[in-house]
PDB file of N, CA and C in Angstrom:
ATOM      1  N   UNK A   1     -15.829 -13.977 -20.976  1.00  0.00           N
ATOM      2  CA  UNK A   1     -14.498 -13.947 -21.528  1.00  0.00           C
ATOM      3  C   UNK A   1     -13.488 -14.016 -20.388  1.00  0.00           C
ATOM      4  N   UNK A   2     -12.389 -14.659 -20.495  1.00  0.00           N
ATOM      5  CA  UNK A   2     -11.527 -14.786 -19.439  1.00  0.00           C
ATOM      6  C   UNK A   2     -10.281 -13.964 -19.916  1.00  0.00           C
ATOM      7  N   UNK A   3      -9.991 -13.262 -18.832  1.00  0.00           N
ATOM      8  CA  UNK A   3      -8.365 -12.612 -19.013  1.00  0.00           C
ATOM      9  C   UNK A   3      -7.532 -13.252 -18.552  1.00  0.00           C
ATOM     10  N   UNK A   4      -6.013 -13.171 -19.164  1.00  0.00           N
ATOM     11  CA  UNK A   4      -5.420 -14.077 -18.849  1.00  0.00           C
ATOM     12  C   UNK A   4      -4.058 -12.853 -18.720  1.00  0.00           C
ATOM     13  N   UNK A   5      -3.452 -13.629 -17.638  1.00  0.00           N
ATOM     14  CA  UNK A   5      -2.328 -12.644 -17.801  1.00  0.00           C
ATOM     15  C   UNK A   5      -0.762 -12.791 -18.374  1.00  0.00           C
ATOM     16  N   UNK A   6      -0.620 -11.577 -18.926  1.00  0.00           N
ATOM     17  CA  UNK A   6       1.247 -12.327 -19.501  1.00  0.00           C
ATOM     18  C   UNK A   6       2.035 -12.329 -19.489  1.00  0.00           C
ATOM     19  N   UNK A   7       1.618 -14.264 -18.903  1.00  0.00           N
ATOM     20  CA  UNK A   7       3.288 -14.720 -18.288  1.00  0.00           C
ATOM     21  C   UNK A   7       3.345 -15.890 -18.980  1.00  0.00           C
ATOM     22  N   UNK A   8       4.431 -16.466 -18.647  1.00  0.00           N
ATOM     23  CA  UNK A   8       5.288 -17.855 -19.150  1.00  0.00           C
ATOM     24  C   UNK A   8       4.502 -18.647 -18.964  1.00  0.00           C
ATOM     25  N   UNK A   9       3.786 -19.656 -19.923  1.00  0.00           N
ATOM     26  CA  UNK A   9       3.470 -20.932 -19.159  1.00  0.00           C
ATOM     27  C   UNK A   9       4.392 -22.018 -19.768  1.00  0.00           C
ATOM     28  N   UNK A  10       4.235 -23.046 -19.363  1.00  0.00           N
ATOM     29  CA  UNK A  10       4.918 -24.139 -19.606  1.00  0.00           C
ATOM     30  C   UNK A  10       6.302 -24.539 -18.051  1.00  0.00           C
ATOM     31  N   UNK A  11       6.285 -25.699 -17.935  1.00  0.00           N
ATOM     32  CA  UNK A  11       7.089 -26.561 -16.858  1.00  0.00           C
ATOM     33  C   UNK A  11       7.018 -25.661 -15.312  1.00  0.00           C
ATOM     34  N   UNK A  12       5.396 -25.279 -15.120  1.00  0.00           N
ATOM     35  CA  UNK A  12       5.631 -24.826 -13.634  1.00  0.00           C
ATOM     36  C   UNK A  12       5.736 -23.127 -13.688  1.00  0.00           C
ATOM     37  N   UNK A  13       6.027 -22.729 -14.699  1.00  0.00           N
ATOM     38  CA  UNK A  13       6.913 -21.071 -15.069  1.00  0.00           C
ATOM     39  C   UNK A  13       5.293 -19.923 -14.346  1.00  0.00           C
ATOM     40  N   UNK A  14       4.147 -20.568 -15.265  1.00  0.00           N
ATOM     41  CA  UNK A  14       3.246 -19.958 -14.959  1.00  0.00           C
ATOM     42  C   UNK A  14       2.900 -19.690 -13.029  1.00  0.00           C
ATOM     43  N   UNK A  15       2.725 -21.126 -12.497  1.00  0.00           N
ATOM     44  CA  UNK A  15       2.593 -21.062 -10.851  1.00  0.00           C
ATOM     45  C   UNK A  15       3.828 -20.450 -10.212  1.00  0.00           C
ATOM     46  N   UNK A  16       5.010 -20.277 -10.617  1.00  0.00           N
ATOM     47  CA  UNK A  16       6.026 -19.482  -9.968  1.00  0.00           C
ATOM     48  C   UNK A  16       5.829 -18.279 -10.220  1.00  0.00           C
ATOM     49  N   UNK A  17       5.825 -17.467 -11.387  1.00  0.00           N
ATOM     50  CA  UNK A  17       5.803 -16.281 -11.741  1.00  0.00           C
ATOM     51  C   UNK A  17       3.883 -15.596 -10.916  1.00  0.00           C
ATOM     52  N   UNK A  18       3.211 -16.223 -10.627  1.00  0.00           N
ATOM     53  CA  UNK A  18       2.232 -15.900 -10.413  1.00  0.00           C
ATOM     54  C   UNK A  18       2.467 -15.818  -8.932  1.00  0.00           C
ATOM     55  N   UNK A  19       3.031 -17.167  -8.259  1.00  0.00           N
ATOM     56  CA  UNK A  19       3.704 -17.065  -6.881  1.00  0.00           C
ATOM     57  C   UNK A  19       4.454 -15.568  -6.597  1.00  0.00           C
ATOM     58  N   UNK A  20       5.296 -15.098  -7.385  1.00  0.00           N
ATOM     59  CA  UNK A  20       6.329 -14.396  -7.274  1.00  0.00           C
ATOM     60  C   UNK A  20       6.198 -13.129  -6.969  1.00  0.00           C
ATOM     61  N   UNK A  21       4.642 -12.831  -8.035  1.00  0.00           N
ATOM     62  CA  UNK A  21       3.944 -11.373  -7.951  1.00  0.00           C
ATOM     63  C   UNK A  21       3.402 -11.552  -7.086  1.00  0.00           C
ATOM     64  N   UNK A  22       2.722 -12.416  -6.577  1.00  0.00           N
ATOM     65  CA  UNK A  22       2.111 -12.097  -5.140  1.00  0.00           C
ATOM     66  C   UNK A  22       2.349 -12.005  -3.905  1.00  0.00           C
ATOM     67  N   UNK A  23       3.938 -12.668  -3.592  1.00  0.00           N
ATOM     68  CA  UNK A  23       4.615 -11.823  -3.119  1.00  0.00           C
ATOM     69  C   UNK A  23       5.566 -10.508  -2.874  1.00  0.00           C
ATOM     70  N   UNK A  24       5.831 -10.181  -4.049  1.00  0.00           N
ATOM     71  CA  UNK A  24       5.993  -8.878  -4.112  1.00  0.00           C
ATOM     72  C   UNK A  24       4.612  -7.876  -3.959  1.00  0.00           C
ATOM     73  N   UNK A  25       3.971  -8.002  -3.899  1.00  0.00           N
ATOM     74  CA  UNK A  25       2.616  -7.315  -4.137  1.00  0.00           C
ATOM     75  C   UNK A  25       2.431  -7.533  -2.639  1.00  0.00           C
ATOM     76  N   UNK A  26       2.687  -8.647  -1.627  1.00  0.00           N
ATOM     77  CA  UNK A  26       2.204  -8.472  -0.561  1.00  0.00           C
ATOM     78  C   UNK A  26       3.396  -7.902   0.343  1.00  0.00           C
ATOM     79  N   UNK A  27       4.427  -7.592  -0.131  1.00  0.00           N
ATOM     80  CA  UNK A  27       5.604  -7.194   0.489  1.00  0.00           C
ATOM     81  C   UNK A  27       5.577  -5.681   0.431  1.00  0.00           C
ATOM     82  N   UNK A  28       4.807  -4.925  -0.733  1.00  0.00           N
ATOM     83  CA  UNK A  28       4.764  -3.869  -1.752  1.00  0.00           C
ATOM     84  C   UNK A  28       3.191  -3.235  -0.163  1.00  0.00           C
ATOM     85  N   UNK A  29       2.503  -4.386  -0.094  1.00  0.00           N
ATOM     86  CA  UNK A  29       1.298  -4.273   0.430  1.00  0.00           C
ATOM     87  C   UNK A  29       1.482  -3.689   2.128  1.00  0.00           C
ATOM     88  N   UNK A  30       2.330  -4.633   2.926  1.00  0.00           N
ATOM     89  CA  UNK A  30       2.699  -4.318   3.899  1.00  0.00           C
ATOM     90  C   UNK A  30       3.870  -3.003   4.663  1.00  0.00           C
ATOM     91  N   UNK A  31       4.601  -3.224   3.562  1.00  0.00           N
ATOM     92  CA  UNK A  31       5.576  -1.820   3.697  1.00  0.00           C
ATOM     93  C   UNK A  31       4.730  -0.412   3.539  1.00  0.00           C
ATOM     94  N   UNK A  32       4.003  -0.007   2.617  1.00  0.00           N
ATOM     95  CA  UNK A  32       3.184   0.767   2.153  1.00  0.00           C
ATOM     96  C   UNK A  32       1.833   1.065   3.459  1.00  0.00           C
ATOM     97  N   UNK A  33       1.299  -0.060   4.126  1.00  0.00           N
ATOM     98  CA  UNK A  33       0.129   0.338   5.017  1.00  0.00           C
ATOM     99  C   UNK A  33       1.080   0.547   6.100  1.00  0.00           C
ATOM    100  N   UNK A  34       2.115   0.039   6.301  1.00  0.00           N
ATOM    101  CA  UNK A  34       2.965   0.563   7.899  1.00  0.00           C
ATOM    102  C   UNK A  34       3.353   2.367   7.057  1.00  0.00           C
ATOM    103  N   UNK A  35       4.010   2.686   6.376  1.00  0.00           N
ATOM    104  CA  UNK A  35       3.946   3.919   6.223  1.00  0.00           C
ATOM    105  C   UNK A  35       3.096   4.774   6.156  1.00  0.00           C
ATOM    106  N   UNK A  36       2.095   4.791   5.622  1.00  0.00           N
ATOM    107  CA  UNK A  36       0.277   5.341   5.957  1.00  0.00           C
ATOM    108  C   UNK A  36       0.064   5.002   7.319  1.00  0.00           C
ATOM    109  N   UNK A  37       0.178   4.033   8.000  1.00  0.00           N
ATOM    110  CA  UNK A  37      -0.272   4.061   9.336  1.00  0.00           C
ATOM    111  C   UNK A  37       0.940   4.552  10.410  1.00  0.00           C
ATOM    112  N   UNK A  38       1.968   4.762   9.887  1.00  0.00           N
ATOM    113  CA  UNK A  38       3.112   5.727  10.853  1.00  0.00           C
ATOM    114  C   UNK A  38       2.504   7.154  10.356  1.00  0.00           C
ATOM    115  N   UNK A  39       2.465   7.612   9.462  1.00  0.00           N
ATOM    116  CA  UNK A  39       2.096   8.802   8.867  1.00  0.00           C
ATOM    117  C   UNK A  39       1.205   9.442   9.218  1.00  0.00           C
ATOM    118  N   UNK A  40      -0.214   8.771   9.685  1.00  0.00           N
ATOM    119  CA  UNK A  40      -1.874   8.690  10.004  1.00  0.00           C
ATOM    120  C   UNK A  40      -0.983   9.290  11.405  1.00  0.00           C
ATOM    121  N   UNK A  41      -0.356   8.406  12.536  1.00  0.00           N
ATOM    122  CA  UNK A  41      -0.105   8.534  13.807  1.00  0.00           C
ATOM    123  C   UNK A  41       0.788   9.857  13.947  1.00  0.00           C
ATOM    124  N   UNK A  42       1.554  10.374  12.846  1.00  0.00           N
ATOM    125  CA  UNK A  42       2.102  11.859  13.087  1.00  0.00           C
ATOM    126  C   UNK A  42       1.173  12.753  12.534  1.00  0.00           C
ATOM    127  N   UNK A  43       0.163  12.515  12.205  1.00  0.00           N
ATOM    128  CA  UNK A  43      -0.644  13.393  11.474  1.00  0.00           C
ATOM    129  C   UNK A  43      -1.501  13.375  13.231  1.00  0.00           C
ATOM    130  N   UNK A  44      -2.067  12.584  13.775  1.00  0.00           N
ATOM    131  CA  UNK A  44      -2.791  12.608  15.118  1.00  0.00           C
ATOM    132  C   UNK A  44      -1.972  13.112  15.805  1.00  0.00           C
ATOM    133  N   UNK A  45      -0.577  13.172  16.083  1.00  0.00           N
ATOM    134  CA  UNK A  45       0.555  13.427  17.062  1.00  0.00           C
ATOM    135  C   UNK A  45       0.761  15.008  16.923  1.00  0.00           C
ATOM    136  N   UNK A  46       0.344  15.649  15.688  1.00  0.00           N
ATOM    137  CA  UNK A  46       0.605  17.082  15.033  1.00  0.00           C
ATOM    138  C   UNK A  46      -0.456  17.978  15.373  1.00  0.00           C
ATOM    139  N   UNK A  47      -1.903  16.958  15.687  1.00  0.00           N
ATOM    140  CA  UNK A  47      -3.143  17.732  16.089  1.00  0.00           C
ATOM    141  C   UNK A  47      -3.263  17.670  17.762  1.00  0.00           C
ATOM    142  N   UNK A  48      -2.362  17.133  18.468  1.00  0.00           N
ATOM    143  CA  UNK A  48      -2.468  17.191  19.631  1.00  0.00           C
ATOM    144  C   UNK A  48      -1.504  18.226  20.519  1.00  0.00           C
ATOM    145  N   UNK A  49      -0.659  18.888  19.408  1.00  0.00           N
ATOM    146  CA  UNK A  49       0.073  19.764  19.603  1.00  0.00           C
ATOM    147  C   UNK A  49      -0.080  21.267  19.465  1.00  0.00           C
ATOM    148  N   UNK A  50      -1.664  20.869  18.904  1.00  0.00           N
ATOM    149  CA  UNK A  50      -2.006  22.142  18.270  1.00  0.00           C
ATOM    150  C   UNK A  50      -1.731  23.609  19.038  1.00  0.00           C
ATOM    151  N   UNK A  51      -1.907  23.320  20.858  1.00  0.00           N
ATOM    152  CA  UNK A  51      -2.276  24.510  21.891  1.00  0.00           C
ATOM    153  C   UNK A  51      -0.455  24.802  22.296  1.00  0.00           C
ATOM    154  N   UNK A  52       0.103  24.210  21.810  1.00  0.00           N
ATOM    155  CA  UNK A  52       1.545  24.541  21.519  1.00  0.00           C
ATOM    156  C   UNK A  52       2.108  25.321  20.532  1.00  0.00           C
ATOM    157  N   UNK A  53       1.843  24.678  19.163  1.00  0.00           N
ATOM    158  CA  UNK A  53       2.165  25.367  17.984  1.00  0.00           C
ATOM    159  C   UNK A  53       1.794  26.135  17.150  1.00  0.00           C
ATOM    160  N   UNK A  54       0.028  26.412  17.781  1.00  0.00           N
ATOM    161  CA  UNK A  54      -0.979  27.007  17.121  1.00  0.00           C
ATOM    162  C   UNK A  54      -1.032  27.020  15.866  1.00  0.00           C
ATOM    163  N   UNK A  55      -1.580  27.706  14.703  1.00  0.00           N
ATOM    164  CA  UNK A  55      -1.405  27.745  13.424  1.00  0.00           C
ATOM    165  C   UNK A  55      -0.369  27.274  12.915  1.00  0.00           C
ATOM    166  N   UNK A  56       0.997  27.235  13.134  1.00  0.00           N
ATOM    167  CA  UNK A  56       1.634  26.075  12.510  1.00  0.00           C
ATOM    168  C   UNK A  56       1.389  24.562  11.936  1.00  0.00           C
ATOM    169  N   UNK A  57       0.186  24.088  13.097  1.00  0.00           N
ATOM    170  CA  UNK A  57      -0.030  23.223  13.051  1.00  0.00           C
ATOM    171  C   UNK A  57      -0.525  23.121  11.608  1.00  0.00           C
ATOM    172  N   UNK A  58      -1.491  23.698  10.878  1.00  0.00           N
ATOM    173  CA  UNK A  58      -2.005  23.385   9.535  1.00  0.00           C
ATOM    174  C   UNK A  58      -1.387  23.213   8.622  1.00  0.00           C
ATOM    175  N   UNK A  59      -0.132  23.738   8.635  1.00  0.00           N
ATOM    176  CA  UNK A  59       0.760  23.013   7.039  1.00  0.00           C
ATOM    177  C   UNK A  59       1.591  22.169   7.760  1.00  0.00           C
ATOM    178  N   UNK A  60       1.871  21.953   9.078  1.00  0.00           N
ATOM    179  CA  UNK A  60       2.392  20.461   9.412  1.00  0.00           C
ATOM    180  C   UNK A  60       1.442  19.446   8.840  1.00  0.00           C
ATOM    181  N   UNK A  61       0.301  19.263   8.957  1.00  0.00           N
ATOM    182  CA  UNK A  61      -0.874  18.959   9.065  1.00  0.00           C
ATOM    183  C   UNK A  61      -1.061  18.541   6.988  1.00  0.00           C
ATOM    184  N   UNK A  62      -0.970  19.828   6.688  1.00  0.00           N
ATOM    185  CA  UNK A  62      -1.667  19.411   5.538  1.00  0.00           C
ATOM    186  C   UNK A  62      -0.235  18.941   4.639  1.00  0.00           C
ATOM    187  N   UNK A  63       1.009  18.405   5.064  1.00  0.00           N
ATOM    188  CA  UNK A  63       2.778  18.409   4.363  1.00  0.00           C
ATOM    189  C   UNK A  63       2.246  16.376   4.385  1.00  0.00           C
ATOM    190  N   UNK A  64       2.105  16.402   5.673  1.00  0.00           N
ATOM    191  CA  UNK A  64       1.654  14.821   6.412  1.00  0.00           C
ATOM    192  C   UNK A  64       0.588  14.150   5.651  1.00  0.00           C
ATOM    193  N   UNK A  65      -0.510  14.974   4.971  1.00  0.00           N
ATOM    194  CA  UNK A  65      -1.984  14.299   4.652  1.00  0.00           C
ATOM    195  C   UNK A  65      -1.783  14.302   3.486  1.00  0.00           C
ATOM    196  N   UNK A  66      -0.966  15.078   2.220  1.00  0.00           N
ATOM    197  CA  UNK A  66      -0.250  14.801   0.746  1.00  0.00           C
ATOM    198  C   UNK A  66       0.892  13.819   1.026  1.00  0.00           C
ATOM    199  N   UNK A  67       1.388  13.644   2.385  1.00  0.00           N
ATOM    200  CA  UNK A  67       2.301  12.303   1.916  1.00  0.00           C
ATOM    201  C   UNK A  67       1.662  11.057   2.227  1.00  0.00           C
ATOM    202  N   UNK A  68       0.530  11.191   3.115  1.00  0.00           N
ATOM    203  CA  UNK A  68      -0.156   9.973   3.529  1.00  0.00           C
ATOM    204  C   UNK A  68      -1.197   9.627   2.932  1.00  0.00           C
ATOM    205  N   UNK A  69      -1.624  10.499   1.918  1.00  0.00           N
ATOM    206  CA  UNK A  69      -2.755   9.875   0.393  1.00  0.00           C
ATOM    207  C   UNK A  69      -2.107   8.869  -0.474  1.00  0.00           C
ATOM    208  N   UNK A  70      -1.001   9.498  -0.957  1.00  0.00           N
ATOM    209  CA  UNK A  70      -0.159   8.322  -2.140  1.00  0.00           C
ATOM    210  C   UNK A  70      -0.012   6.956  -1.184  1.00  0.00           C
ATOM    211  N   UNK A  71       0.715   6.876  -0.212  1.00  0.00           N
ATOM    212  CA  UNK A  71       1.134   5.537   0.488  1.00  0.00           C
ATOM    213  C   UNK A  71      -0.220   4.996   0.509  1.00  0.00           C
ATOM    214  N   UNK A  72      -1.455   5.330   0.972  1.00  0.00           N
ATOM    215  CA  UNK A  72      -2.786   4.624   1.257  1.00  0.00           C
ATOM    216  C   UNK A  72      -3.369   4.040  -0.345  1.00  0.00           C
ATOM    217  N   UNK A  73      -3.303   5.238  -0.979  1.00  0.00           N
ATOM    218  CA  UNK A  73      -3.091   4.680  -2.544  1.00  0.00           C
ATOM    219  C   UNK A  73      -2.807   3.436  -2.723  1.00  0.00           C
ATOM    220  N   UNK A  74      -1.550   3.171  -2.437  1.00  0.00           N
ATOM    221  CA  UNK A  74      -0.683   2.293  -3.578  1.00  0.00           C
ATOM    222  C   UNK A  74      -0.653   1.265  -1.999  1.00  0.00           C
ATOM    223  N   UNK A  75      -1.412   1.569  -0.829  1.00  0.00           N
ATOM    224  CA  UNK A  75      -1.794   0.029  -0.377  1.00  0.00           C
ATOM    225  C   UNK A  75      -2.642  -0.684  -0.398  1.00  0.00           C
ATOM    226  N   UNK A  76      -3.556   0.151  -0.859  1.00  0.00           N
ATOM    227  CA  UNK A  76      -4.990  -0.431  -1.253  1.00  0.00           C
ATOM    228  C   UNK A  76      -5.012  -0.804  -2.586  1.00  0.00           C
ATOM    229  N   UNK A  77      -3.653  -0.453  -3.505  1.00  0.00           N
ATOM    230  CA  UNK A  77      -3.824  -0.730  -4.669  1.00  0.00           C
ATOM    231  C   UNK A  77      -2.853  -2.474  -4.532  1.00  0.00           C
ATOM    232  N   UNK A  78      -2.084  -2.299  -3.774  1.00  0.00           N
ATOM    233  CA  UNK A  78      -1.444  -3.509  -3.774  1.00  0.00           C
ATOM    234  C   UNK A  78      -2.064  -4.517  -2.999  1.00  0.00           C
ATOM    235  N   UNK A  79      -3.285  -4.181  -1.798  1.00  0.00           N
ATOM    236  CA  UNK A  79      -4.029  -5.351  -2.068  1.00  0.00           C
ATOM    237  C   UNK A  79      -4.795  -6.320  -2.657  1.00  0.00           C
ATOM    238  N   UNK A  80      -5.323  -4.827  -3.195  1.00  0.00           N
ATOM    239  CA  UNK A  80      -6.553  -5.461  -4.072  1.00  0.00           C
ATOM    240  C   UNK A  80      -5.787  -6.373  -5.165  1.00  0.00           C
ATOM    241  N   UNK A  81      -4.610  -6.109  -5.676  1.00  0.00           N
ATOM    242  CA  UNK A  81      -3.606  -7.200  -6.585  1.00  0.00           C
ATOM    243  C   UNK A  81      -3.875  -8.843  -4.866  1.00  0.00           C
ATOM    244  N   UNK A  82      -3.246  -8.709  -4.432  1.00  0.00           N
ATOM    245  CA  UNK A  82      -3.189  -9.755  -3.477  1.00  0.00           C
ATOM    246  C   UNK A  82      -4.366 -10.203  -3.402  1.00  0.00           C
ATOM    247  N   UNK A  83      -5.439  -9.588  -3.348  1.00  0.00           N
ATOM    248  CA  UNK A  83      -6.768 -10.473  -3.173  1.00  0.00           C
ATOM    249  C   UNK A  83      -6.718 -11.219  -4.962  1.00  0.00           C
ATOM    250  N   UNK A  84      -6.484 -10.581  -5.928  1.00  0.00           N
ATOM    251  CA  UNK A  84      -7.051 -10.860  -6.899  1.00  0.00           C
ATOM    252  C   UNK A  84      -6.246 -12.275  -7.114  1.00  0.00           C
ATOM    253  N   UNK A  85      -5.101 -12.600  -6.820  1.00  0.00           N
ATOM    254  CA  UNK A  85      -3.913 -13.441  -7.394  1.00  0.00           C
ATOM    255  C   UNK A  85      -3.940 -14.530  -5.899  1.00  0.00           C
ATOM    256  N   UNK A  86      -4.761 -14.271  -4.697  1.00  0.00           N
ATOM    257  CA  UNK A  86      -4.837 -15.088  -4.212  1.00  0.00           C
ATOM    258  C   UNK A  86      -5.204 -16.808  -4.034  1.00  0.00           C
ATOM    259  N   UNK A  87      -6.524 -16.879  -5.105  1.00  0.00           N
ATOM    260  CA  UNK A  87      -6.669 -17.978  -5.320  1.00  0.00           C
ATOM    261  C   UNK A  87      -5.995 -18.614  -6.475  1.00  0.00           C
ATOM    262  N   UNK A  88      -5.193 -18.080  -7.137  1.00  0.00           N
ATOM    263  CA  UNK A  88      -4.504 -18.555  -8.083  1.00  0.00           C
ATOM    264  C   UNK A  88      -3.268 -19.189  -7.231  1.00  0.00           C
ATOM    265  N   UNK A  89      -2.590 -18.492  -5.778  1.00  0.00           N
ATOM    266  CA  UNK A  89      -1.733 -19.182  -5.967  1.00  0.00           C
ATOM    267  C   UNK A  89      -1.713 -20.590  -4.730  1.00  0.00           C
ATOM    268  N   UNK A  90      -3.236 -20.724  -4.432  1.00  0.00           N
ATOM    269  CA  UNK A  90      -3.160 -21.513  -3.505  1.00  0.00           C
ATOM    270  C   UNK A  90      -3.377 -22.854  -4.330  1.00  0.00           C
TER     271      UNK A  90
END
């Protein structure tokens, strides 16, 4: 069975709108892994501070790793859209 997704077809509407999401999805894709991967690097930057801040460090630590789950989330969720819509729009 084939899924189909719903959008416009007729005069081109379908290859644009399919174009359209996949760039948003790869725009959605790239903004999202630079924030997980700035986030990842203050989360490493927070454990190297540890003999400074001692126990502080763990709810720096664990404030950084609840904001850097959702962003990894929703970049792995917006690739896997980009892989899926890739050969459609080549």
């Amino acid at each position: 069975m084939i899924h189909r997704l719903p959008f416009r077809v007729g005069r081109g509407g379908y290859a644009r709108q399919i174009r359209s999401f996949y760039r948003a999805s790869y725009i959605l894709f790239y903004a999202s892994g630079h924030l997980a991967a700035w986030l990842a690097g203050s989360y490493r930057s927070a454990a190297r501070r540890s003999d400074r801040l001692g126990l502080l460090v763990v709810p720096l630590q664990l404030t950084l790793l609840m904001a850097w789950f959702p962003a990894r989330v929703v970049s792995l969720g917006s690739f896997a859209v980009c892989c899926s819509l890739a050969p459609r729009v080549t």
